[in-house]
PDB file of N, CA and C in Angstrom:
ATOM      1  N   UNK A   1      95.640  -1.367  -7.494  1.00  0.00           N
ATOM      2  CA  UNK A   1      95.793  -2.788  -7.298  1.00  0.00           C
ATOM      3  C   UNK A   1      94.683  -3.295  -6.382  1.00  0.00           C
ATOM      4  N   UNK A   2      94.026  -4.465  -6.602  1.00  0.00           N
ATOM      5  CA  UNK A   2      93.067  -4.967  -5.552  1.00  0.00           C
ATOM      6  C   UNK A   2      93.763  -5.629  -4.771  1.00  0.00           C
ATOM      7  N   UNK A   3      92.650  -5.344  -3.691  1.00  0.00           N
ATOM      8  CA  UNK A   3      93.087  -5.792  -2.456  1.00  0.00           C
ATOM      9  C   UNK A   3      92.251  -6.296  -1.762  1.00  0.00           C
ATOM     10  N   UNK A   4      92.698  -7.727  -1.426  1.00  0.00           N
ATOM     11  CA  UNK A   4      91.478  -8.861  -1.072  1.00  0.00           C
ATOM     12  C   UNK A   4      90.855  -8.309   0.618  1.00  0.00           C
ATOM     13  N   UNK A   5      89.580  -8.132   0.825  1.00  0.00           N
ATOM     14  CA  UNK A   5      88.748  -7.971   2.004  1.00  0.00           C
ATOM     15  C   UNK A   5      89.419  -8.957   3.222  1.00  0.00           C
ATOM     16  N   UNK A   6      89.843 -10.501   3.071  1.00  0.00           N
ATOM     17  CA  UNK A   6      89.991 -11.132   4.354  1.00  0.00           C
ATOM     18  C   UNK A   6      91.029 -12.074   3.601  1.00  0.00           C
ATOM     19  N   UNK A   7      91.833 -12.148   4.862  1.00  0.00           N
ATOM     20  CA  UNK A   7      92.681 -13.303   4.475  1.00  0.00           C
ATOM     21  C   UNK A   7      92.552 -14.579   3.873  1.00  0.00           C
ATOM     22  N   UNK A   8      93.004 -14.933   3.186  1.00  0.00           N
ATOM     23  CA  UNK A   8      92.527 -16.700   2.722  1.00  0.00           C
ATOM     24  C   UNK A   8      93.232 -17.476   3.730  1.00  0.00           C
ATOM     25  N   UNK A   9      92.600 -18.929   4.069  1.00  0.00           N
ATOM     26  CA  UNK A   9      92.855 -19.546   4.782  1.00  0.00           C
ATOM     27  C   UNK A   9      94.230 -20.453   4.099  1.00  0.00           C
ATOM     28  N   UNK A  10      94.782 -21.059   5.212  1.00  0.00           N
ATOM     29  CA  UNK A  10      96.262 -21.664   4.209  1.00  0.00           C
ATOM     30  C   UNK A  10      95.638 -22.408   3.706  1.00  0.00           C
ATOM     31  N   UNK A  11      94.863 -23.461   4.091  1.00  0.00           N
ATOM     32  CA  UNK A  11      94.579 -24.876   3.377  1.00  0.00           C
ATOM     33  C   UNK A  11      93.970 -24.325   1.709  1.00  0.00           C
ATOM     34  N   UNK A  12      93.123 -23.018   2.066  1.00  0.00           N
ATOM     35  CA  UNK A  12      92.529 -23.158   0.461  1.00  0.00           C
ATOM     36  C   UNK A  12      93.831 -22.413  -0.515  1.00  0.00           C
ATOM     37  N   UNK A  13      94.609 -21.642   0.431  1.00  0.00           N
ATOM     38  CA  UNK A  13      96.008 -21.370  -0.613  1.00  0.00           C
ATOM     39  C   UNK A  13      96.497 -22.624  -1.191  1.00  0.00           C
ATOM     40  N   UNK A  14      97.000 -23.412  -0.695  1.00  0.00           N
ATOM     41  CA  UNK A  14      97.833 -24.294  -0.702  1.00  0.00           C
ATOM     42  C   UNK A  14      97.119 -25.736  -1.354  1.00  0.00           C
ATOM     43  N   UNK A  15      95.826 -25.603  -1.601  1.00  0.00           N
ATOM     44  CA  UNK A  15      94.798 -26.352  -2.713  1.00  0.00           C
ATOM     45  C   UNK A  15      95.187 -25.674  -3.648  1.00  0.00           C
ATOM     46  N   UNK A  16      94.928 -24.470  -3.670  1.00  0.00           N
ATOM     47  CA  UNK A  16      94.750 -23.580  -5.004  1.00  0.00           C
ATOM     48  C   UNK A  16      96.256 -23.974  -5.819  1.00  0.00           C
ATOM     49  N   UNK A  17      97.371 -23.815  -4.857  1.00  0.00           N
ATOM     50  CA  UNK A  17      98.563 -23.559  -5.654  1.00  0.00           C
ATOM     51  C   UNK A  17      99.271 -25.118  -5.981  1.00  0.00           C
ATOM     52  N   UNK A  18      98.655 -25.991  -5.652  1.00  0.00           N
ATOM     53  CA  UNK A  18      98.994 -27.416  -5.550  1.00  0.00           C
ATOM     54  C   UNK A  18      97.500 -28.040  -7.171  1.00  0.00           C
ATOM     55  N   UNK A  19      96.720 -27.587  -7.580  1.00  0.00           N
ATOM     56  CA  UNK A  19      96.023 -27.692  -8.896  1.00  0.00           C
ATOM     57  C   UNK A  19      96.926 -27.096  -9.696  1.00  0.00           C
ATOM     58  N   UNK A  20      97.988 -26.043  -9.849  1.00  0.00           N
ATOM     59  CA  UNK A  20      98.368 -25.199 -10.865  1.00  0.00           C
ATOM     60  C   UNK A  20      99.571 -26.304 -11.536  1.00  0.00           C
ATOM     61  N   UNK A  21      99.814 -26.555 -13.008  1.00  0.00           N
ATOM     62  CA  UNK A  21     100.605 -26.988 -13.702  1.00  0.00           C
ATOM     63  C   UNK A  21     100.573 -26.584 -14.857  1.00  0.00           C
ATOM     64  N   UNK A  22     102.172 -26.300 -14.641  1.00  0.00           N
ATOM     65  CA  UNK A  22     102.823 -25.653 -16.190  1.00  0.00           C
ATOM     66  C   UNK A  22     102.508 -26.541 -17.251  1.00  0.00           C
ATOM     67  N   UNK A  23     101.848 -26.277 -18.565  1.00  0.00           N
ATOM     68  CA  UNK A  23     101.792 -26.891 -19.538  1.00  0.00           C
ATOM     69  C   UNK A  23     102.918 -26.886 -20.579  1.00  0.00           C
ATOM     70  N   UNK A  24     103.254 -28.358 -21.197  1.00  0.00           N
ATOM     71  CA  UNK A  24     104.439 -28.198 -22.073  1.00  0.00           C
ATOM     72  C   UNK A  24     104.031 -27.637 -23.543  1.00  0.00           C
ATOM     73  N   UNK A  25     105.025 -26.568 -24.055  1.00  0.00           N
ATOM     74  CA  UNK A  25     104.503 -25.761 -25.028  1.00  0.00           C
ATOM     75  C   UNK A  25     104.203 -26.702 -26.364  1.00  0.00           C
ATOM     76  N   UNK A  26     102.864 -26.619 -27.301  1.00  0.00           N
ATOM     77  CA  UNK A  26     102.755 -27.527 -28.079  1.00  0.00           C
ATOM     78  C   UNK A  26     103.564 -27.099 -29.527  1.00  0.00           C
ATOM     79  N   UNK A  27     104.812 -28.116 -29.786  1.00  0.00           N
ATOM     80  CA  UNK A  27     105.688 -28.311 -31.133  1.00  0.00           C
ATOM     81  C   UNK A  27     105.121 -28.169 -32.224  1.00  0.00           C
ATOM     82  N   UNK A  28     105.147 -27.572 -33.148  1.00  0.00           N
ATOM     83  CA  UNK A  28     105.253 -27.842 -34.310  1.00  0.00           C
ATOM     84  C   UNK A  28     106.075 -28.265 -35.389  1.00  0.00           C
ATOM     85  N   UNK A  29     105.628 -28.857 -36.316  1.00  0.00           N
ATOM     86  CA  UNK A  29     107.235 -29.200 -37.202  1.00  0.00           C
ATOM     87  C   UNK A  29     107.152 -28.766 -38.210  1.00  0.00           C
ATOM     88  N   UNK A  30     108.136 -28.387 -38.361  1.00  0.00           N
ATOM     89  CA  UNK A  30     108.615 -26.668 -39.719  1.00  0.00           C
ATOM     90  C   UNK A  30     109.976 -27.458 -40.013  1.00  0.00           C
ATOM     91  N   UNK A  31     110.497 -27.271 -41.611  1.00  0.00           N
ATOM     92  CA  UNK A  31     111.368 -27.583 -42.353  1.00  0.00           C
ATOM     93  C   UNK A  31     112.114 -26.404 -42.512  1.00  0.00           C
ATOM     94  N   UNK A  32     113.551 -26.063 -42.319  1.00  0.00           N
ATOM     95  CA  UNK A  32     114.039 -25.236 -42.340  1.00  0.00           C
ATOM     96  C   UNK A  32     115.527 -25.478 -42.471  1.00  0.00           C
ATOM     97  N   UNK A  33     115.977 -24.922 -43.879  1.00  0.00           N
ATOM     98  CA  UNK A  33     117.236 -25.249 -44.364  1.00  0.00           C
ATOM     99  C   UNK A  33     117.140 -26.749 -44.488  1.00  0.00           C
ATOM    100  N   UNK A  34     116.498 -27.653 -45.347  1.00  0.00           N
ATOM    101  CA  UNK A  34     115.886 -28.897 -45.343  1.00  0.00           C
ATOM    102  C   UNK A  34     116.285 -29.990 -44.293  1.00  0.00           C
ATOM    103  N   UNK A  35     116.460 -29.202 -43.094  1.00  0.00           N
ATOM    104  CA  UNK A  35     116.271 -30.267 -41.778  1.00  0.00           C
ATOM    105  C   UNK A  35     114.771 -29.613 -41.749  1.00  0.00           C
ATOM    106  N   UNK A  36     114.212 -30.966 -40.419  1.00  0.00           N
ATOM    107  CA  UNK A  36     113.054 -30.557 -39.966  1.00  0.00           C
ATOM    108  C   UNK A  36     113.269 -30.251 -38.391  1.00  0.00           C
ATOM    109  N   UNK A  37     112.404 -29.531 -37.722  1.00  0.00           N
ATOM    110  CA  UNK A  37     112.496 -28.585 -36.449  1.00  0.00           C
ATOM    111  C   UNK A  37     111.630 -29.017 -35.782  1.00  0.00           C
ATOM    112  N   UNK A  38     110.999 -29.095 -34.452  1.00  0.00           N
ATOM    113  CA  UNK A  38     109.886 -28.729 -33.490  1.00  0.00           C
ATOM    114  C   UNK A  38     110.037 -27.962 -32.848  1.00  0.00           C
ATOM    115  N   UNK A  39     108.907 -26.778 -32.990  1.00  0.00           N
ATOM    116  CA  UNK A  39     109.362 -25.246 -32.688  1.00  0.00           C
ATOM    117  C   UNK A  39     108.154 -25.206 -31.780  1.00  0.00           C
ATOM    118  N   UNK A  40     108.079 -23.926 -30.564  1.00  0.00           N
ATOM    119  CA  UNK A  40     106.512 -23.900 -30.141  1.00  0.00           C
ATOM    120  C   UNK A  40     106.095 -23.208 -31.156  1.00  0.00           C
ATOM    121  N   UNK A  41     104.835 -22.942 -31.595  1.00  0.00           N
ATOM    122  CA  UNK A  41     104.148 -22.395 -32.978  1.00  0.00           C
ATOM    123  C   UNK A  41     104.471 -20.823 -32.451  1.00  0.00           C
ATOM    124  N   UNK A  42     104.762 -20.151 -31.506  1.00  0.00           N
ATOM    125  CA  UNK A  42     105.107 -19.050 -31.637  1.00  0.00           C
ATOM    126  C   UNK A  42     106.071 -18.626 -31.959  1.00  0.00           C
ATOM    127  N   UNK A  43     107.105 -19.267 -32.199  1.00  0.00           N
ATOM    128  CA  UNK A  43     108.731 -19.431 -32.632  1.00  0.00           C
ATOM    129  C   UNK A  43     108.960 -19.712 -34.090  1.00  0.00           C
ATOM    130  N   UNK A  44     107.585 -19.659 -35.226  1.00  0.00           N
ATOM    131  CA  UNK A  44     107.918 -20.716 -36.237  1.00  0.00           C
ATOM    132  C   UNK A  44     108.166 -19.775 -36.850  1.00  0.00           C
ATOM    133  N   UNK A  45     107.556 -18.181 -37.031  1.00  0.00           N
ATOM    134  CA  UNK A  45     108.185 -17.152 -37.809  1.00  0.00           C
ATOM    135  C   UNK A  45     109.767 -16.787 -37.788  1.00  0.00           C
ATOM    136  N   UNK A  46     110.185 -17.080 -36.743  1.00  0.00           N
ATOM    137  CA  UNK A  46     111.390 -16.342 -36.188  1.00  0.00           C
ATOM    138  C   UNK A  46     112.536 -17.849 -36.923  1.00  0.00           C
ATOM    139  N   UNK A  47     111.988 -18.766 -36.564  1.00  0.00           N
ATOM    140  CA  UNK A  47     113.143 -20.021 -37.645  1.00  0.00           C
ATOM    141  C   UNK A  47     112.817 -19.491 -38.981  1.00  0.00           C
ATOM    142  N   UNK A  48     111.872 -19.602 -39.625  1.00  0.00           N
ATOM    143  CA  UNK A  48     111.840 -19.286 -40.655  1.00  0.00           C
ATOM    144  C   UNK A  48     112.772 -18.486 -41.279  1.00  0.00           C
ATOM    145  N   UNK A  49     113.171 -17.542 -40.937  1.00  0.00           N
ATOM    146  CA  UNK A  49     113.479 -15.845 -41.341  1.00  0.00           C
ATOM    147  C   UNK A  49     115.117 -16.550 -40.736  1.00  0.00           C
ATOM    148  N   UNK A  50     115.247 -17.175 -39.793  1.00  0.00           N
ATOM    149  CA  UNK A  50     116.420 -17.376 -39.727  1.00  0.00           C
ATOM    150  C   UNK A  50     117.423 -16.570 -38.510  1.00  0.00           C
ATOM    151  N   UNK A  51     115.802 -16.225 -37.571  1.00  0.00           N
ATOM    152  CA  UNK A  51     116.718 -15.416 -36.443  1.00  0.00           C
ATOM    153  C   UNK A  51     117.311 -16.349 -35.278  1.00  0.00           C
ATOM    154  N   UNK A  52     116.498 -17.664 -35.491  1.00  0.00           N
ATOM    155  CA  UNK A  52     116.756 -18.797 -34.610  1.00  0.00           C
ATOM    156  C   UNK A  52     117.552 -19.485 -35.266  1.00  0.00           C
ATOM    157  N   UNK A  53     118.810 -20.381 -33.927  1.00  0.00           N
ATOM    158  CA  UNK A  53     119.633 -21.451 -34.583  1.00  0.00           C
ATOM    159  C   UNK A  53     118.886 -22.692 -34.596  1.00  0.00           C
TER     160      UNK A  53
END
């Protein structure tokens, strides 16, 4: 595991962790059992097939 040489100062922690935002996952729309869905596109196999409600 690395291991940082010198401490970081708080202010540049607390910049750093105050830029970070969760992005909302982007929907797709898939027809399934002839409703339509917004799935994240990694989920669209799994409706399909019918492992998702």
């Amino acid at each position: 595991m690395a291991v940082p040489k010198r401490r970081t100062s708080r202010s540049n922690t607390r910049s750093r962790r105050a830029r970070w935002r969760a992005e909302p996952p982007a929907l797709v729309t898939v027809i399934v059992d002839g409703r339509t869905v917004r799935v994240p596109r990694r989920l669209v196999r799994a409706y399909e097939r019918g492992l998702l409600p």
